[in-house]
PDB file of N, CA and C in Angstrom:
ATOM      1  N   UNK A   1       0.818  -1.199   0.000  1.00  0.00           N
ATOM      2  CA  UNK A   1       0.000   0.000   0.000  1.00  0.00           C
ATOM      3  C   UNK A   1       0.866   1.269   0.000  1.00  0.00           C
ATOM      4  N   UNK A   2       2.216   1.296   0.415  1.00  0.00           N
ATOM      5  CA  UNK A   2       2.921   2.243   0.791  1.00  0.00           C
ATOM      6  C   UNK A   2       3.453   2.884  -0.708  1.00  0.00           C
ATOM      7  N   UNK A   3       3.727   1.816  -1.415  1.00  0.00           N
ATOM      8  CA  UNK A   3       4.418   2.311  -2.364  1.00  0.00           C
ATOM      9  C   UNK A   3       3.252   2.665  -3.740  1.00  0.00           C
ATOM     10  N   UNK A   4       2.198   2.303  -2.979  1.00  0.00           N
ATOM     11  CA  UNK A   4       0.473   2.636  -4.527  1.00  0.00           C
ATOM     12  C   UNK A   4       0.718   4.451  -3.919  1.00  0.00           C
ATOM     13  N   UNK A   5       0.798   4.719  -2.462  1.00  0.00           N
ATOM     14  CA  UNK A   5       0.878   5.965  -2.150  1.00  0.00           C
ATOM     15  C   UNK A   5       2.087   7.024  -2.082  1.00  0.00           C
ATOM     16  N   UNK A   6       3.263   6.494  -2.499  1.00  0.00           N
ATOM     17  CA  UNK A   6       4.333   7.119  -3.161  1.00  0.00           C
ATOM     18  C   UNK A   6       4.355   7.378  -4.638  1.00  0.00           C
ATOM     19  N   UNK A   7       3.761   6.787  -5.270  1.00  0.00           N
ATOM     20  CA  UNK A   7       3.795   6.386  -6.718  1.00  0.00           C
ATOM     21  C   UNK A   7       2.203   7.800  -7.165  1.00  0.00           C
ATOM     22  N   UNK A   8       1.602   7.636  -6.415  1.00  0.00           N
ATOM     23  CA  UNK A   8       0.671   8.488  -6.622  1.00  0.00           C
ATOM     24  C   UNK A   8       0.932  10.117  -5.880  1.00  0.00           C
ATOM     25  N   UNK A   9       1.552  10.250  -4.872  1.00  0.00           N
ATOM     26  CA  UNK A   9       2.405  11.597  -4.523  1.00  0.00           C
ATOM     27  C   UNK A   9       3.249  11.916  -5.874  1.00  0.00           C
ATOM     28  N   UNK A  10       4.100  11.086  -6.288  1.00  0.00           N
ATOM     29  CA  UNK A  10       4.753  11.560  -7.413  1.00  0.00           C
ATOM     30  C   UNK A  10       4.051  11.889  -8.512  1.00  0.00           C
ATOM     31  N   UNK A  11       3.117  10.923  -9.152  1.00  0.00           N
ATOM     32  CA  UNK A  11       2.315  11.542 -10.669  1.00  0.00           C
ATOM     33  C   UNK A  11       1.704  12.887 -10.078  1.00  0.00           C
ATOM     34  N   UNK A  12       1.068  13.059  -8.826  1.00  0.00           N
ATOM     35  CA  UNK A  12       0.533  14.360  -8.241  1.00  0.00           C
ATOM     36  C   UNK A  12       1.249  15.496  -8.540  1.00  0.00           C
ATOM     37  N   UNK A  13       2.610  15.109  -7.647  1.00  0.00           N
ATOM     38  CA  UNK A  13       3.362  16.778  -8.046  1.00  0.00           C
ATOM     39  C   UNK A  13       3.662  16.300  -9.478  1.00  0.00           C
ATOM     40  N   UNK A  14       4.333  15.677 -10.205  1.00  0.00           N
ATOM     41  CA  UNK A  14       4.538  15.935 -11.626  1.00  0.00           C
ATOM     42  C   UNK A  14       3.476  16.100 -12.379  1.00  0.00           C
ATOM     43  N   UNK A  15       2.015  16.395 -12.126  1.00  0.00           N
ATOM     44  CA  UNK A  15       0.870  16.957 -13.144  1.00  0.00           C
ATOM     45  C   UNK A  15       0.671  17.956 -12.404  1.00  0.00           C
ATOM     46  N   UNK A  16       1.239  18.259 -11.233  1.00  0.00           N
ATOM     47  CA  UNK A  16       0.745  19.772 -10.803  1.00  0.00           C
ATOM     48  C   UNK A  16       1.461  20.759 -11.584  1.00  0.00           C
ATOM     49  N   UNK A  17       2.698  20.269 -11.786  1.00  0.00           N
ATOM     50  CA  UNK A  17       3.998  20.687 -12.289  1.00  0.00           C
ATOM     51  C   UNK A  17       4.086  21.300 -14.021  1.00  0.00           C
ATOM     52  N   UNK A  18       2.952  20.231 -14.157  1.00  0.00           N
ATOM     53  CA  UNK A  18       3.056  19.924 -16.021  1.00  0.00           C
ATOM     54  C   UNK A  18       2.109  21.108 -16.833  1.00  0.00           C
ATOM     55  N   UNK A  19       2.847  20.968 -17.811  1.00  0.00           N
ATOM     56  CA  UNK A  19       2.439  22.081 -18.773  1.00  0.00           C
ATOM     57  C   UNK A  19       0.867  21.702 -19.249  1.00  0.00           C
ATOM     58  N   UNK A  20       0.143  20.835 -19.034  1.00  0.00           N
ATOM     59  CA  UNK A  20      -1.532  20.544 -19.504  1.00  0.00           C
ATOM     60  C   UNK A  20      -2.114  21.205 -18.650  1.00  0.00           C
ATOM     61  N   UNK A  21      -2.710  21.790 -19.454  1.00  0.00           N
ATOM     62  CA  UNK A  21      -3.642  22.817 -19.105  1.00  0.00           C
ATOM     63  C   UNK A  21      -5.150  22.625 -19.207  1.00  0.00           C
ATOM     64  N   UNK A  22      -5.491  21.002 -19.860  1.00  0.00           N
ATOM     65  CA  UNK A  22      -6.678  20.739 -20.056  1.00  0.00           C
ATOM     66  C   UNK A  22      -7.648  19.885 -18.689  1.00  0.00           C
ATOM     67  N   UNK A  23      -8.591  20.925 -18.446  1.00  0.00           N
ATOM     68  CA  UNK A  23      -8.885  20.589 -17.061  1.00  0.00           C
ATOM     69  C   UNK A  23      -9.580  19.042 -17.324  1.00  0.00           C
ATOM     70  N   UNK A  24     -10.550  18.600 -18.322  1.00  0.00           N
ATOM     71  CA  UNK A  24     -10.463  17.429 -19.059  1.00  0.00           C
ATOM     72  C   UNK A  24      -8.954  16.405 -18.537  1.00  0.00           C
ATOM     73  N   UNK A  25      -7.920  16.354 -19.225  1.00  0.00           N
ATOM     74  CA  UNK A  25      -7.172  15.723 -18.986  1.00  0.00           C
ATOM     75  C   UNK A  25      -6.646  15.468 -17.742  1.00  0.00           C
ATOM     76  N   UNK A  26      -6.688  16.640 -17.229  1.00  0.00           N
ATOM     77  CA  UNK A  26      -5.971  16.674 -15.378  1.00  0.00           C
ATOM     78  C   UNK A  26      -6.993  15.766 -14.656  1.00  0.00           C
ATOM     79  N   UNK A  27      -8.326  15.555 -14.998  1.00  0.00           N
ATOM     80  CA  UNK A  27      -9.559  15.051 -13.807  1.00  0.00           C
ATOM     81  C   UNK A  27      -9.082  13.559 -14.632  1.00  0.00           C
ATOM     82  N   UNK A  28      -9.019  13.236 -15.815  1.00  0.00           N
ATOM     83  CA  UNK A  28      -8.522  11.934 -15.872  1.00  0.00           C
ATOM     84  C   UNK A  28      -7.558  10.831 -15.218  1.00  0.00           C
ATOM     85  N   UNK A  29      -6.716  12.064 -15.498  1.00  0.00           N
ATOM     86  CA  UNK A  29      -5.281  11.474 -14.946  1.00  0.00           C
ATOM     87  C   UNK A  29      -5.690  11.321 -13.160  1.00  0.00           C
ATOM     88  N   UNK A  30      -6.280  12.518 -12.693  1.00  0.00           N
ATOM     89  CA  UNK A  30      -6.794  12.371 -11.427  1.00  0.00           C
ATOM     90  C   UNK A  30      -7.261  10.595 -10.760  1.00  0.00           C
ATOM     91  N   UNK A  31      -8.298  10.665 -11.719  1.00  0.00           N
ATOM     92  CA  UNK A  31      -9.374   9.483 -11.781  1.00  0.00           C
ATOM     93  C   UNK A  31      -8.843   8.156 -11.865  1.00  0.00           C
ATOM     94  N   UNK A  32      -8.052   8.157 -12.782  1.00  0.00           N
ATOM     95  CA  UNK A  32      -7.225   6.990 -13.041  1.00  0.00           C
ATOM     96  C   UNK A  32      -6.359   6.635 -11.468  1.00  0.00           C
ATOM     97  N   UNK A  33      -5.610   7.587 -11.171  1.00  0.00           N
ATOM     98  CA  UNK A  33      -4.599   7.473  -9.992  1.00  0.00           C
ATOM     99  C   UNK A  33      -5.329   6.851  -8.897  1.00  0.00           C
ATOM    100  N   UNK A  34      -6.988   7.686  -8.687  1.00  0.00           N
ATOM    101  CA  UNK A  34      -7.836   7.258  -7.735  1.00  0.00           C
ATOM    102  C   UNK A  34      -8.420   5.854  -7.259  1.00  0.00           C
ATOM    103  N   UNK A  35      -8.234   4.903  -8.989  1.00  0.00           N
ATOM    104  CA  UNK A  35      -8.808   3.667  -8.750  1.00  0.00           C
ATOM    105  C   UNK A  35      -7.714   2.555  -8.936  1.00  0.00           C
ATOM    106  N   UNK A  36      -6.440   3.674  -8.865  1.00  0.00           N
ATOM    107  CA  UNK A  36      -5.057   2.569  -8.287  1.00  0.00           C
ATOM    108  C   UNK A  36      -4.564   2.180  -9.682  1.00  0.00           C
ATOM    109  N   UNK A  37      -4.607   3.253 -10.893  1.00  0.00           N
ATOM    110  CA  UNK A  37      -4.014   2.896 -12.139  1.00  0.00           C
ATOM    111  C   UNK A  37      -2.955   3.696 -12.144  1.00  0.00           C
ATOM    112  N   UNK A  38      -2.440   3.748 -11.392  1.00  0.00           N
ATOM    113  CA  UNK A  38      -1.057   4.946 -11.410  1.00  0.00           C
ATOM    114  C   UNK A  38      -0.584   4.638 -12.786  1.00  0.00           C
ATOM    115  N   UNK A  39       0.356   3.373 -13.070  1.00  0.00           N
ATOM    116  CA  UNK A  39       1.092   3.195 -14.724  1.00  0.00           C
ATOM    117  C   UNK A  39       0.529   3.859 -15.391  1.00  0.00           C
ATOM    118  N   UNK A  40      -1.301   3.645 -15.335  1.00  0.00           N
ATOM    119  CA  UNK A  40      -1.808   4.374 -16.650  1.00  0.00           C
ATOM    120  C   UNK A  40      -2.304   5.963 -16.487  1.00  0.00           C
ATOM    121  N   UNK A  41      -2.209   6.335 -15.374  1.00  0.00           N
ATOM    122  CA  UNK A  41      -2.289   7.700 -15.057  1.00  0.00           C
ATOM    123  C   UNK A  41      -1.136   8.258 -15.779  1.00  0.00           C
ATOM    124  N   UNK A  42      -0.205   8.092 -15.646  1.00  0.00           N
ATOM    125  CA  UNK A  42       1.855   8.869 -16.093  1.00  0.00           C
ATOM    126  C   UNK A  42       1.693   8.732 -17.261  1.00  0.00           C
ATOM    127  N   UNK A  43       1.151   7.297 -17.951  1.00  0.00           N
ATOM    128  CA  UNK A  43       1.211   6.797 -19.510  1.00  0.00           C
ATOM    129  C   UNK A  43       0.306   8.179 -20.171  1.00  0.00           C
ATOM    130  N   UNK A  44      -0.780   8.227 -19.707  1.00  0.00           N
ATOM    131  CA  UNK A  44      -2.142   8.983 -20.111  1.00  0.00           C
ATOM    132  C   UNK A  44      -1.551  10.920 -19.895  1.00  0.00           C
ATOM    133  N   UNK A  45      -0.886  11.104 -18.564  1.00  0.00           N
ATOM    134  CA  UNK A  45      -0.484  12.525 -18.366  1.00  0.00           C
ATOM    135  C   UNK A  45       0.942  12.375 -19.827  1.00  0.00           C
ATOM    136  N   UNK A  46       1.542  11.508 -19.755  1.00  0.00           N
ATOM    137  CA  UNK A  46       2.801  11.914 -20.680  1.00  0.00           C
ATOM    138  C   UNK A  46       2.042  11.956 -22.204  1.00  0.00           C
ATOM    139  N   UNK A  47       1.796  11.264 -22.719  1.00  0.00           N
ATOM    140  CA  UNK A  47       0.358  10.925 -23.865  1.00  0.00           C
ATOM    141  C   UNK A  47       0.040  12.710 -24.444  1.00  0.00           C
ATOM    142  N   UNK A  48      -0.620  13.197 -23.179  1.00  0.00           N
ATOM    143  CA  UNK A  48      -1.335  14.393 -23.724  1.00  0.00           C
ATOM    144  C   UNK A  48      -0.178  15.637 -23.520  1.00  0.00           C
ATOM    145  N   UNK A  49       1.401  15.109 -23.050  1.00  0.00           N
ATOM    146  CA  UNK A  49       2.350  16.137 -23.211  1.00  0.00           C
ATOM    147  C   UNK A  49       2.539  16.215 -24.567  1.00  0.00           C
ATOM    148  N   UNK A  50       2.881  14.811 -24.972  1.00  0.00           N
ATOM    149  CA  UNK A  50       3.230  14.589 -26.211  1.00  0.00           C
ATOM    150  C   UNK A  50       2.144  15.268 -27.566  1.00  0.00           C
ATOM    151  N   UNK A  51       0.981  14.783 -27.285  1.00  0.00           N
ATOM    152  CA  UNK A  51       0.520  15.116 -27.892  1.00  0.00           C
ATOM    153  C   UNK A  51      -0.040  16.511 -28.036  1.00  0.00           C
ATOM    154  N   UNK A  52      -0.216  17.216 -27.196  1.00  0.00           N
ATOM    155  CA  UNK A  52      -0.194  18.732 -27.428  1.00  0.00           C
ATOM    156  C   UNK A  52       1.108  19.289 -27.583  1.00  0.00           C
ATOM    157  N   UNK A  53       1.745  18.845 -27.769  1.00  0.00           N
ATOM    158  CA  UNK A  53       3.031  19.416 -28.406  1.00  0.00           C
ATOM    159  C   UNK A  53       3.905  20.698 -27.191  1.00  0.00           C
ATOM    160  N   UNK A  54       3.854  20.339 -26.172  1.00  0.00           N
ATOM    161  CA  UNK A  54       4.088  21.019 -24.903  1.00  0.00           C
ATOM    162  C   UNK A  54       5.349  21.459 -24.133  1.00  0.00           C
ATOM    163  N   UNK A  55       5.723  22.429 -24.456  1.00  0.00           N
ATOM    164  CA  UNK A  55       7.411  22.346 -23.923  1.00  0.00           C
ATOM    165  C   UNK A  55       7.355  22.237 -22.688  1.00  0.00           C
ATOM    166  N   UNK A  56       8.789  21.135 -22.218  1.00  0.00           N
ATOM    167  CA  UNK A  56       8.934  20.761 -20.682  1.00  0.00           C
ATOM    168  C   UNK A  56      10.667  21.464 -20.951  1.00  0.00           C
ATOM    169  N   UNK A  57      10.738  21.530 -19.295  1.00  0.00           N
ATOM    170  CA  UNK A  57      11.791  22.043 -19.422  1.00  0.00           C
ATOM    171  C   UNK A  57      13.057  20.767 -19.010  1.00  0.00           C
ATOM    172  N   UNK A  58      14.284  20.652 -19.062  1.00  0.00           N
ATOM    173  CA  UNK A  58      15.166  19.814 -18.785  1.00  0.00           C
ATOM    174  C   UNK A  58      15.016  18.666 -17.478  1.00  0.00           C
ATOM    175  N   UNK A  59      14.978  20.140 -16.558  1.00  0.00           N
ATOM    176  CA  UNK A  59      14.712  19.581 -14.710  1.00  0.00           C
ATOM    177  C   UNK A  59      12.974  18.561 -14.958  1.00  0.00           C
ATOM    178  N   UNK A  60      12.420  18.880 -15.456  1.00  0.00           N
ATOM    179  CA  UNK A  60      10.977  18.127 -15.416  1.00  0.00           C
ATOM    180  C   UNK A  60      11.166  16.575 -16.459  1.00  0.00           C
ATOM    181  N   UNK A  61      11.910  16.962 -17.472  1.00  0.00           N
ATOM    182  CA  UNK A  61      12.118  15.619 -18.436  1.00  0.00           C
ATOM    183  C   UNK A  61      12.487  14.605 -17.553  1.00  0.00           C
ATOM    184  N   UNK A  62      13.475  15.272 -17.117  1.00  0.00           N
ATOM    185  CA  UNK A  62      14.601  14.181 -16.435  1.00  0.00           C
ATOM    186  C   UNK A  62      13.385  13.556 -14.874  1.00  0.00           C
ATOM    187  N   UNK A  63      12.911  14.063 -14.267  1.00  0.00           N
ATOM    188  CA  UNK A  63      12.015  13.636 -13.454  1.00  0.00           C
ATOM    189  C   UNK A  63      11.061  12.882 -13.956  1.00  0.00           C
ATOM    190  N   UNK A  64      10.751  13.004 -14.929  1.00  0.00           N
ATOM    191  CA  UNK A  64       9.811  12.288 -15.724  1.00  0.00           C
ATOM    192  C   UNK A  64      10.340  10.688 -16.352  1.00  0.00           C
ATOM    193  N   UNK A  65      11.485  10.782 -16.620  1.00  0.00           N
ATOM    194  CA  UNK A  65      12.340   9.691 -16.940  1.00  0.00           C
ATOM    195  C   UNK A  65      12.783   9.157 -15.736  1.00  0.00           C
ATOM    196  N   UNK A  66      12.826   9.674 -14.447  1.00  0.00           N
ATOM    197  CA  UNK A  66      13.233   9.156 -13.303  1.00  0.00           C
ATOM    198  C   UNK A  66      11.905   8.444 -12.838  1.00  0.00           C
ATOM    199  N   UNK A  67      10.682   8.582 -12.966  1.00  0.00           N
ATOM    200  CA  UNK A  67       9.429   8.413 -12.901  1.00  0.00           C
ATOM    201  C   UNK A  67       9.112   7.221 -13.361  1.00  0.00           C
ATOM    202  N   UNK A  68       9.701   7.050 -15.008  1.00  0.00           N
ATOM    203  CA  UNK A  68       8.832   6.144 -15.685  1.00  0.00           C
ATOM    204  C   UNK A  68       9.732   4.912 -15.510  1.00  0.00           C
ATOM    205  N   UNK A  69      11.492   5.258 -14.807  1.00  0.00           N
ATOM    206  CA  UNK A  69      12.035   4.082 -14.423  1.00  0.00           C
ATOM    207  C   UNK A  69      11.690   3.302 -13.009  1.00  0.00           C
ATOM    208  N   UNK A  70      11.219   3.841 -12.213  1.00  0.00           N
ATOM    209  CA  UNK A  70      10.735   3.666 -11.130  1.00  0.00           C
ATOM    210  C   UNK A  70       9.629   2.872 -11.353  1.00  0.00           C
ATOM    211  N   UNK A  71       8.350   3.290 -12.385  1.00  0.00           N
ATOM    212  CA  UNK A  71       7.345   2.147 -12.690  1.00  0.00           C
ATOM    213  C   UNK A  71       8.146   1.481 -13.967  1.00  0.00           C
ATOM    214  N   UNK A  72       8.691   1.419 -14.032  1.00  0.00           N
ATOM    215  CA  UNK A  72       9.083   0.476 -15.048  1.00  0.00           C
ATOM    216  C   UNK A  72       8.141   0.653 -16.377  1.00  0.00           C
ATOM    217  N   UNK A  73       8.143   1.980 -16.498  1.00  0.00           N
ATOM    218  CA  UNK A  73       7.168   2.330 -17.937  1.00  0.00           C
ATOM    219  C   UNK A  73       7.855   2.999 -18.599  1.00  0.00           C
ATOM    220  N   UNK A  74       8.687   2.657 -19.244  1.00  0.00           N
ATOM    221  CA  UNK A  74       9.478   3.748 -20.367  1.00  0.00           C
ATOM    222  C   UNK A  74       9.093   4.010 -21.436  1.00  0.00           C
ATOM    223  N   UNK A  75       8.420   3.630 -21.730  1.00  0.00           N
ATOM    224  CA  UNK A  75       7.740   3.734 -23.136  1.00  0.00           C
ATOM    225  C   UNK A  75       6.697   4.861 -22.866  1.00  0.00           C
ATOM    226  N   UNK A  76       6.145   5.313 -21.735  1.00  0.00           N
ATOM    227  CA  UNK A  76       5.157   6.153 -21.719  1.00  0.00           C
ATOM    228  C   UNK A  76       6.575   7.864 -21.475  1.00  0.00           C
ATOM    229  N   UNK A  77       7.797   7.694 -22.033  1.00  0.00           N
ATOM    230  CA  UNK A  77       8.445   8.987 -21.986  1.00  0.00           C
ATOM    231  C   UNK A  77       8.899   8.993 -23.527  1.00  0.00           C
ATOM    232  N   UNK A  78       8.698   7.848 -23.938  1.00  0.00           N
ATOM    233  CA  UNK A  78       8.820   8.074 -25.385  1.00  0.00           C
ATOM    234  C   UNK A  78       9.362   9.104 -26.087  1.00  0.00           C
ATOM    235  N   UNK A  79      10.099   9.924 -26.961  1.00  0.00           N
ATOM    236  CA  UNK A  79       9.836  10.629 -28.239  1.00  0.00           C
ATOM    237  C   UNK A  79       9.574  12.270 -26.480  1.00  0.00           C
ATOM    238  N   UNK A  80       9.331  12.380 -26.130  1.00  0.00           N
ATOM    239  CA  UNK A  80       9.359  13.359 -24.902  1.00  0.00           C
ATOM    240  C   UNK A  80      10.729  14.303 -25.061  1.00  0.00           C
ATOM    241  N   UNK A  81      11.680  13.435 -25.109  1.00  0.00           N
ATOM    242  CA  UNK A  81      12.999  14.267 -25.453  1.00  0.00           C
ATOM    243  C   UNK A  81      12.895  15.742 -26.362  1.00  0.00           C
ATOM    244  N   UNK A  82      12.277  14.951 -27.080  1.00  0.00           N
ATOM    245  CA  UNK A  82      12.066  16.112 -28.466  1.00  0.00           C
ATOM    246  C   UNK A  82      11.159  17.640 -27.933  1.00  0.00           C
ATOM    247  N   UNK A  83      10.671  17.469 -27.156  1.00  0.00           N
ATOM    248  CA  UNK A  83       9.945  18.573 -26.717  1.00  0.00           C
ATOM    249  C   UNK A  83      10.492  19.349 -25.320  1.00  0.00           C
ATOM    250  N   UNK A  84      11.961  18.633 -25.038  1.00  0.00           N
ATOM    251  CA  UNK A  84      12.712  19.977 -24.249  1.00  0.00           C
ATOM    252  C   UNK A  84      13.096  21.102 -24.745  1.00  0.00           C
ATOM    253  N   UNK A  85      12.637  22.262 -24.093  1.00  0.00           N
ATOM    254  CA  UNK A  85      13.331  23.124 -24.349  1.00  0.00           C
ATOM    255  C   UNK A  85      14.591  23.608 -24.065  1.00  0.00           C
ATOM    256  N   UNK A  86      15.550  24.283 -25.086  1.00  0.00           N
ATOM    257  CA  UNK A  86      17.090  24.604 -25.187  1.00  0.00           C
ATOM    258  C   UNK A  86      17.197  25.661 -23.818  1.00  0.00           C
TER     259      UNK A  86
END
């Protein structure tokens, strides 16, 4: 249980953090976390980085990649690189 509630502190501050701005997407990602889908909460918040085309900055990538090694989801940071900003 300890670690469903670490895992969900973290997607928390990293979507508080994140550049989506779609209150739509934020209550998802919310929702998801709520019924203990964390993987697919991060998969679903990184998803709509990507796909709105959203600049992150270096310090947030790299947390985000520290994130998705921790669940063992790398694939949900995908192609993410490309949208740091210089």
């Amino acid at each position: 249980m300890e670690g469903y509630q670490h895992l969900r502190a973290l997607i928390s501050d990293l979507l508080e953090e994140s550049p989506l701005t779609s209150a739509e997407v934020i209550a998802d990602v919310r929702h998801l976390m709520s019924v203990g889908e964390e993987e697919l909460a991060f998969d679903t918040m990184c998803s709509w980085i990507y796909e709105d085309d959203l600049t992150i900055t270096a310090r947030y990538y790299d947390r985000l990649v520290s994130a998705a090694e921790e669940m063992g989801t790398p694939d949900s940071i995908r192609k993410l690189d490309e949208l740091v900003e210089d």
